[in-house]
PDB file of N, CA and C in Angstrom:
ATOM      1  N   UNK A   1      31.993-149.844-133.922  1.00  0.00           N
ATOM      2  CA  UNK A   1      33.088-150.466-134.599  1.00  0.00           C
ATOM      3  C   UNK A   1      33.959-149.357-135.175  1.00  0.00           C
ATOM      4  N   UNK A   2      35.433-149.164-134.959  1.00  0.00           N
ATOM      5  CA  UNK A   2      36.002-148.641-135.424  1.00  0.00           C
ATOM      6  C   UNK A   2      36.337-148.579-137.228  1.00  0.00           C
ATOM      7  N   UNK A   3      36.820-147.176-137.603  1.00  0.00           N
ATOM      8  CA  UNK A   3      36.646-147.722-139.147  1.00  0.00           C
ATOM      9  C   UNK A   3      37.284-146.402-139.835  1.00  0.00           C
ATOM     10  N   UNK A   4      37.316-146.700-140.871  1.00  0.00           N
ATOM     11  CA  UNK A   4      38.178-145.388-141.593  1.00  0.00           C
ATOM     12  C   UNK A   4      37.564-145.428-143.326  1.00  0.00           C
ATOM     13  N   UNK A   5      37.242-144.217-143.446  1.00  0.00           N
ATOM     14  CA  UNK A   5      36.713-144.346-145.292  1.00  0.00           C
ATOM     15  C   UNK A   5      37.741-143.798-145.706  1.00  0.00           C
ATOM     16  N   UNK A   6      37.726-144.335-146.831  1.00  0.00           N
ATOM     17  CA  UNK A   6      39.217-144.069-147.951  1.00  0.00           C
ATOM     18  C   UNK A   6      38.801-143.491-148.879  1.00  0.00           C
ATOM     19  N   UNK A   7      39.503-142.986-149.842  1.00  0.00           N
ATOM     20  CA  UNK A   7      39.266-142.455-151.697  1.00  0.00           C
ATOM     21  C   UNK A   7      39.716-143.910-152.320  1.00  0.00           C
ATOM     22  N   UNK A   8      39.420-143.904-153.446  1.00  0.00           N
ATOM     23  CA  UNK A   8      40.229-145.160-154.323  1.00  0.00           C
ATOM     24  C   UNK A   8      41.487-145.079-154.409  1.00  0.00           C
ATOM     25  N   UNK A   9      42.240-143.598-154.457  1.00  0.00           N
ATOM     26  CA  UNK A   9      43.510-143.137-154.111  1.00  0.00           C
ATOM     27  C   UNK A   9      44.247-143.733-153.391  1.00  0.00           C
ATOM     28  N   UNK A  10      43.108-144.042-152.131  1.00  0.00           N
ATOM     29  CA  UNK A  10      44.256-144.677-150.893  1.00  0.00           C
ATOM     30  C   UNK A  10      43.473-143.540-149.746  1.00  0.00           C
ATOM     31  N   UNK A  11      43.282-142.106-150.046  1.00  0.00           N
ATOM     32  CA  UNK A  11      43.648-141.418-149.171  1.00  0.00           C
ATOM     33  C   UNK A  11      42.505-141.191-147.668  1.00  0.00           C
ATOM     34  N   UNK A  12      42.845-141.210-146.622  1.00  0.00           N
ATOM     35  CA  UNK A  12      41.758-141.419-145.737  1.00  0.00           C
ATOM     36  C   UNK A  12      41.264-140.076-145.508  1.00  0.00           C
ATOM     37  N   UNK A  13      39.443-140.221-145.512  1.00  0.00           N
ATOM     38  CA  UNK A  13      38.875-139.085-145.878  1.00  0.00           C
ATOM     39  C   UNK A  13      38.458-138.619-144.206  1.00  0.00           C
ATOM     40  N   UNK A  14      38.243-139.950-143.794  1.00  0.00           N
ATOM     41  CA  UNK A  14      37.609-139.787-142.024  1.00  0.00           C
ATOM     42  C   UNK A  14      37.905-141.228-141.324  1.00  0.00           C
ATOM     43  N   UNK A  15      38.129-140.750-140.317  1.00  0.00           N
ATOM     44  CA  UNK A  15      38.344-142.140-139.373  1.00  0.00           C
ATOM     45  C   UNK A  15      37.364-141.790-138.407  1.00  0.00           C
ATOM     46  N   UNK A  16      36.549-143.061-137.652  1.00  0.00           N
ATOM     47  CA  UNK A  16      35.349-142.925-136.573  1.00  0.00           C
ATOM     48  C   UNK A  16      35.107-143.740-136.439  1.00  0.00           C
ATOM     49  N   UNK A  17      33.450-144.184-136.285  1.00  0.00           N
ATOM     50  CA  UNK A  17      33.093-145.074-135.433  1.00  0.00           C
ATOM     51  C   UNK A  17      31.493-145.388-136.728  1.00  0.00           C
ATOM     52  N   UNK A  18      31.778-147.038-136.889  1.00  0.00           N
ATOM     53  CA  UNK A  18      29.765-147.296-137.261  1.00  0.00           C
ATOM     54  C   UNK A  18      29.313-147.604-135.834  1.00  0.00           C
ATOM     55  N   UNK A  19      28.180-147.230-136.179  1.00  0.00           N
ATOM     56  CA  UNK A  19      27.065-147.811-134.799  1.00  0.00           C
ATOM     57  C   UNK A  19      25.783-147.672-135.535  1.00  0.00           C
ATOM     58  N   UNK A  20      25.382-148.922-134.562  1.00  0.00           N
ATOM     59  CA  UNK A  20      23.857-148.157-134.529  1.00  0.00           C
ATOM     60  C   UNK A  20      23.165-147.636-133.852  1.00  0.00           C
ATOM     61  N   UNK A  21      22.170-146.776-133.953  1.00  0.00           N
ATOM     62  CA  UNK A  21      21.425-146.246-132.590  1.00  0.00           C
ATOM     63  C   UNK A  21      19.824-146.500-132.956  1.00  0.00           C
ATOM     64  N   UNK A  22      19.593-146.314-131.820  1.00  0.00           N
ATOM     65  CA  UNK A  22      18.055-146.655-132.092  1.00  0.00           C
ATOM     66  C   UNK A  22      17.240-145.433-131.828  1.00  0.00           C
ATOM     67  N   UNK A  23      16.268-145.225-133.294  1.00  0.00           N
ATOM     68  CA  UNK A  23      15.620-144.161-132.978  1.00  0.00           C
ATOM     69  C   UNK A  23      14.005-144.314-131.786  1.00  0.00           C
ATOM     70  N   UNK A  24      13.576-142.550-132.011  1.00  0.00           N
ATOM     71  CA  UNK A  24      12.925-143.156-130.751  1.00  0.00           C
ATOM     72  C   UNK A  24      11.656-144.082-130.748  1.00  0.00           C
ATOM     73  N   UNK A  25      11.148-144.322-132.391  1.00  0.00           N
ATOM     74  CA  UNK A  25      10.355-145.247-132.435  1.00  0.00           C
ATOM     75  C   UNK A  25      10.597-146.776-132.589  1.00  0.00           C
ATOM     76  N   UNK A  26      11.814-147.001-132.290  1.00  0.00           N
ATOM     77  CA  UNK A  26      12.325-148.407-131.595  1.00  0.00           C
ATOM     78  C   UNK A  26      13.189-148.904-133.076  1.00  0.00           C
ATOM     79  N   UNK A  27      12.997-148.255-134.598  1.00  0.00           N
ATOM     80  CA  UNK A  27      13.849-148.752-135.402  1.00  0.00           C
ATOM     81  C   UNK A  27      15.586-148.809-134.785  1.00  0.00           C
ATOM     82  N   UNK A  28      16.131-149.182-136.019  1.00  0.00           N
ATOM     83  CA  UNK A  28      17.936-149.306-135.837  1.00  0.00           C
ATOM     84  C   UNK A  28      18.312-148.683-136.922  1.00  0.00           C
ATOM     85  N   UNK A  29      19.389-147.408-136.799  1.00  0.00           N
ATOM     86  CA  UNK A  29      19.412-146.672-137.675  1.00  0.00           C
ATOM     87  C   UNK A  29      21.533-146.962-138.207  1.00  0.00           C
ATOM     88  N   UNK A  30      21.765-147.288-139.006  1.00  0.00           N
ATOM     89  CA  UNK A  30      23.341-147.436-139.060  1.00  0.00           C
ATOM     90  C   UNK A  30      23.405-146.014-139.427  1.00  0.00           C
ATOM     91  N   UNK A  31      24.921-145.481-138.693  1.00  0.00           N
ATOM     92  CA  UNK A  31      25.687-143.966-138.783  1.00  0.00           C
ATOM     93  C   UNK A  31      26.702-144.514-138.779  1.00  0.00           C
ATOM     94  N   UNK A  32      27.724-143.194-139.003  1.00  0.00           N
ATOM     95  CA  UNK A  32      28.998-142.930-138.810  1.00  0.00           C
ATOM     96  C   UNK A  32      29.069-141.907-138.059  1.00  0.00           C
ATOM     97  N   UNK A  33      30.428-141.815-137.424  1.00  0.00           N
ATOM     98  CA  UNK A  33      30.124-140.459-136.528  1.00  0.00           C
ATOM     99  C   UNK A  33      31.698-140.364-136.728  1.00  0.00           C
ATOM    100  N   UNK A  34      32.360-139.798-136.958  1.00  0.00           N
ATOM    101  CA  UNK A  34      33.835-139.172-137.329  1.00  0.00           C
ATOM    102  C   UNK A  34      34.172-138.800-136.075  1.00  0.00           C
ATOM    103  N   UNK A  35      35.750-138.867-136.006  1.00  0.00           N
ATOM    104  CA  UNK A  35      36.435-138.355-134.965  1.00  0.00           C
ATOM    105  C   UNK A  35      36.219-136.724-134.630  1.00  0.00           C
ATOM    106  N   UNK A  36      36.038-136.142-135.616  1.00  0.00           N
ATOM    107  CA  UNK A  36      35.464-134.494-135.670  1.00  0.00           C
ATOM    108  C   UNK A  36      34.123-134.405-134.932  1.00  0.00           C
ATOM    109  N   UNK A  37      33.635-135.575-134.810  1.00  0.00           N
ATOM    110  CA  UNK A  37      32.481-135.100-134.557  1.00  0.00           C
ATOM    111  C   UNK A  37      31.216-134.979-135.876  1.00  0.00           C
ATOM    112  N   UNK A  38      31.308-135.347-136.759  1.00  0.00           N
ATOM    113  CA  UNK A  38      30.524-135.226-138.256  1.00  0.00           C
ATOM    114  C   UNK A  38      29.820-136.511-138.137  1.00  0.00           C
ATOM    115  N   UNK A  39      28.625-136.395-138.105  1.00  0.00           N
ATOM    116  CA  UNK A  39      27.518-137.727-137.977  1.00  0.00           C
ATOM    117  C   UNK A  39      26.904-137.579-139.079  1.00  0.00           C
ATOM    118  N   UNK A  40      26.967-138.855-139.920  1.00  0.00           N
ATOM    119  CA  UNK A  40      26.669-139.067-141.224  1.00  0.00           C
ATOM    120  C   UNK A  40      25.328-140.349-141.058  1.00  0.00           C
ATOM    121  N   UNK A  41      24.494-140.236-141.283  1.00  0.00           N
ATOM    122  CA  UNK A  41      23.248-140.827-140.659  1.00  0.00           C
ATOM    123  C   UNK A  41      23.189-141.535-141.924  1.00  0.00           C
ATOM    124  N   UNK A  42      22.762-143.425-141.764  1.00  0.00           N
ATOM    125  CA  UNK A  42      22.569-144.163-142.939  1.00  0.00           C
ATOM    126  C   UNK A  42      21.173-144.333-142.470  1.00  0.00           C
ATOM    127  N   UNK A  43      20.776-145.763-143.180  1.00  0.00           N
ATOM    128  CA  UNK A  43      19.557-146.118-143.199  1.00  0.00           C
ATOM    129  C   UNK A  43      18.735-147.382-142.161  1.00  0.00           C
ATOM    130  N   UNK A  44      17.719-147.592-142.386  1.00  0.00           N
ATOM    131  CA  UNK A  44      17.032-148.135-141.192  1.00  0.00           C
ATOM    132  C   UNK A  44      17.450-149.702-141.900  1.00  0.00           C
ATOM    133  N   UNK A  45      17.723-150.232-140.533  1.00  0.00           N
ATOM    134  CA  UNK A  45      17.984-151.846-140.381  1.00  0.00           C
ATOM    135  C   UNK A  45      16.940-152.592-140.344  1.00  0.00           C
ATOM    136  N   UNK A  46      16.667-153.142-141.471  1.00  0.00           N
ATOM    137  CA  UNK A  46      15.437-154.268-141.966  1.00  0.00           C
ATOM    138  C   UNK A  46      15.366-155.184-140.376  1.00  0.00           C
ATOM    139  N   UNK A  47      14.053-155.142-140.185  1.00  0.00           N
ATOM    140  CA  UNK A  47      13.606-155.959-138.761  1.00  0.00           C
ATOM    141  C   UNK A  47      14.509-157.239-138.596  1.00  0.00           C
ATOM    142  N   UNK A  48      14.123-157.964-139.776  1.00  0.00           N
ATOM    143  CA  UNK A  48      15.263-159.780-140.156  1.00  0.00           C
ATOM    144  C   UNK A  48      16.548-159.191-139.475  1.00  0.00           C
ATOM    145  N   UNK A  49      17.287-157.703-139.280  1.00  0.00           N
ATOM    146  CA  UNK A  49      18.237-158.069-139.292  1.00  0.00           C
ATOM    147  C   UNK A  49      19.616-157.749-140.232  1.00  0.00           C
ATOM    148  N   UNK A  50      18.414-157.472-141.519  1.00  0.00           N
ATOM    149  CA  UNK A  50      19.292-157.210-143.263  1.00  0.00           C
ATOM    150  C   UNK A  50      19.556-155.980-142.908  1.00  0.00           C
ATOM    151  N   UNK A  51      21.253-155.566-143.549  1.00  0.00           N
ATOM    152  CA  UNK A  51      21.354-154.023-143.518  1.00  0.00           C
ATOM    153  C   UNK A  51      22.001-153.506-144.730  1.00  0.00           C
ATOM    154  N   UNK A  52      21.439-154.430-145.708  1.00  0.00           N
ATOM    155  CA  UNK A  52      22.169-154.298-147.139  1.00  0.00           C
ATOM    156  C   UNK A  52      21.184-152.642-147.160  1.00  0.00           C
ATOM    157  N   UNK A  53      19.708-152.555-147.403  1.00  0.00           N
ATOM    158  CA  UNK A  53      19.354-151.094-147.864  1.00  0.00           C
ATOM    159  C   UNK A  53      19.897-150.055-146.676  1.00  0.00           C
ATOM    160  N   UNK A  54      20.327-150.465-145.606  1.00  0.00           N
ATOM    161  CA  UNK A  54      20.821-149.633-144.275  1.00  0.00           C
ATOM    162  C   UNK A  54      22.442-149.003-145.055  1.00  0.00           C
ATOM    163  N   UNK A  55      23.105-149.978-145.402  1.00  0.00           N
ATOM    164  CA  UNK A  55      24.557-149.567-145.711  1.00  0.00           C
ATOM    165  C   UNK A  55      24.702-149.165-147.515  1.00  0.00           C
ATOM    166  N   UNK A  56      23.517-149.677-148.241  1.00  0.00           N
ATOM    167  CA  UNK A  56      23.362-148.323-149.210  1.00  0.00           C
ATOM    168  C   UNK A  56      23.312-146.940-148.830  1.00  0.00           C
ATOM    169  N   UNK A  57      22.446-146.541-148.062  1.00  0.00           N
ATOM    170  CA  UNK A  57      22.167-145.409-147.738  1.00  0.00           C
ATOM    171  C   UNK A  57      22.953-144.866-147.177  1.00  0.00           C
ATOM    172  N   UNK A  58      23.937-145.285-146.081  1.00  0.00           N
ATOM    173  CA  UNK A  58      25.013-144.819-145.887  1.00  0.00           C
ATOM    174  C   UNK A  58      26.178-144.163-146.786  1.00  0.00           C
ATOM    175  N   UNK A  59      25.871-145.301-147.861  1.00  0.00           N
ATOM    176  CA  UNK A  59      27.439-145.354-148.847  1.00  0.00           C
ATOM    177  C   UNK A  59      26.791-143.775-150.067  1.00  0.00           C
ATOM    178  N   UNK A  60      25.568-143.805-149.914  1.00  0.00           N
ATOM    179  CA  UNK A  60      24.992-142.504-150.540  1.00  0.00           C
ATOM    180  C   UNK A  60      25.488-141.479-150.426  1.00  0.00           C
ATOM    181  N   UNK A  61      25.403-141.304-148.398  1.00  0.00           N
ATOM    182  CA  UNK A  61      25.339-140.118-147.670  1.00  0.00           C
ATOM    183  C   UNK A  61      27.113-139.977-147.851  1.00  0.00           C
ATOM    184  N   UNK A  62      27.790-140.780-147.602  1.00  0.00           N
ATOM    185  CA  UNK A  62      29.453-140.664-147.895  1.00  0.00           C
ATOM    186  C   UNK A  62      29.370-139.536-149.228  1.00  0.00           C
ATOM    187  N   UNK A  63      28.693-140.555-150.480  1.00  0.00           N
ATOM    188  CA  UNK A  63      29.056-139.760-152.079  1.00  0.00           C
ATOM    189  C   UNK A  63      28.549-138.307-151.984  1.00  0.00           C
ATOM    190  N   UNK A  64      27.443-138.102-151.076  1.00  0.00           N
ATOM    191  CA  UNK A  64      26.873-136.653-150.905  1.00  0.00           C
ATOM    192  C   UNK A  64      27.638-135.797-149.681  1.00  0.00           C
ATOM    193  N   UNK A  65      28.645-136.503-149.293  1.00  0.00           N
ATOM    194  CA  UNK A  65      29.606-135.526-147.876  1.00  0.00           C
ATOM    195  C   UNK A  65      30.644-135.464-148.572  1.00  0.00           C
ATOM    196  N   UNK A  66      31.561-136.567-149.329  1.00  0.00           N
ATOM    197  CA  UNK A  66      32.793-135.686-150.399  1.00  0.00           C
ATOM    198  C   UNK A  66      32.487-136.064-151.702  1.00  0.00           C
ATOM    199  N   UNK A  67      31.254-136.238-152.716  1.00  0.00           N
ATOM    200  CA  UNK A  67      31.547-135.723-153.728  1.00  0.00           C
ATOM    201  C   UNK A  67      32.554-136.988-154.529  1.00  0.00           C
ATOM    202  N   UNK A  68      32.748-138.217-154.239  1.00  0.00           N
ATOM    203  CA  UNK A  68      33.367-139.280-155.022  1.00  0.00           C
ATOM    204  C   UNK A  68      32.421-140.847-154.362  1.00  0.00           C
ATOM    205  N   UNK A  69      33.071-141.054-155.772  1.00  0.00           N
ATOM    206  CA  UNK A  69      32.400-142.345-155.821  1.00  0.00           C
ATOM    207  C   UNK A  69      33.730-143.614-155.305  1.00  0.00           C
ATOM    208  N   UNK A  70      33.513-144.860-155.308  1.00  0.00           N
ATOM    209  CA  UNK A  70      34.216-146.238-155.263  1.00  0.00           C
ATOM    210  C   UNK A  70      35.254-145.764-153.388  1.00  0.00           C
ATOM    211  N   UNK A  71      34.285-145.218-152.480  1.00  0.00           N
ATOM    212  CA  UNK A  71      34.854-145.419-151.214  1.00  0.00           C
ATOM    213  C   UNK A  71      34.680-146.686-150.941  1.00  0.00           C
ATOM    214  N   UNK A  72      36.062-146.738-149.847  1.00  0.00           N
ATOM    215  CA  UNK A  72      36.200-148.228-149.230  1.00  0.00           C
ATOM    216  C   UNK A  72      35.948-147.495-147.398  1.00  0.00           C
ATOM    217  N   UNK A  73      35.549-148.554-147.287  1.00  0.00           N
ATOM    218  CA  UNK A  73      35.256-148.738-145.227  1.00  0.00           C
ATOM    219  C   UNK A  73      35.683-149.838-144.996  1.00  0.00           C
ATOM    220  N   UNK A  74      36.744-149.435-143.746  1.00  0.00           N
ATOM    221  CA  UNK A  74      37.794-150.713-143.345  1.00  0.00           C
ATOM    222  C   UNK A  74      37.865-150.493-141.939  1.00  0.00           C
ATOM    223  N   UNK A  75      37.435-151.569-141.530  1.00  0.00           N
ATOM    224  CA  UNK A  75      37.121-151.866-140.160  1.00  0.00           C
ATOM    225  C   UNK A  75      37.814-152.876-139.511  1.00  0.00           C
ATOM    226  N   UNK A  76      38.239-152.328-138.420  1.00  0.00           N
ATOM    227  CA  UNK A  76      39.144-152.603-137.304  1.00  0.00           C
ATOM    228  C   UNK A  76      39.590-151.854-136.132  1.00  0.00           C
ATOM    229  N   UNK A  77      40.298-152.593-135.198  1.00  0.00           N
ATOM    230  CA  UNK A  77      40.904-151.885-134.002  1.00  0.00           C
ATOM    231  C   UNK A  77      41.806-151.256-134.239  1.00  0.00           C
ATOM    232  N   UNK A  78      42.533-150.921-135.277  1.00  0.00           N
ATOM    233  CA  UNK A  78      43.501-150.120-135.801  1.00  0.00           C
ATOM    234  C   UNK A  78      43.456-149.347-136.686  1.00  0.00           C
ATOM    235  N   UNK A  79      42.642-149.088-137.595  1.00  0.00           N
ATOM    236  CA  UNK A  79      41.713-147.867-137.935  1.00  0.00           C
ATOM    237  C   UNK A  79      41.879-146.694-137.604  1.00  0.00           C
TER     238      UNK A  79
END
């Protein structure tokens, strides 16, 4: 899915892609992977399906790649 993280500013920090991939012991792992090339690895997708602790962990790895808090992810084909 296409997508772009913002500052609260407005200002866009990275534009790319969520996916998931599957690691090799058959979990589902949600990432980001930036147009640069910068793969920001979230967390494992609850079996049910749930990816609320999957897209915490993500929104972590964002605060630990620039250093701010209250990012937005906005998803679309125009992104």
């Amino acid at each position: 899915m296409r997508c772009a993280i913002s500052s609260r500013a407005g200002q866009v920090l990275a534009r790319g892609y969520l996916y998931i991939q599957k690691e090799d012991d058959g979990e589902l792992r949600l990432n980001f992977e930036s147009d640069r090339g910068t793969l920001i690895e979230g967390g494992i997708i609850e079996p049910d399906g749930n990816m609320n602790r999957a897209s915490q962990t993500l929104m972590d790895r964002f605060f630990e790649t620039w250093h701010m808090s209250d990012l937005t992810l906005t998803a679309g084909p125009r992104v």
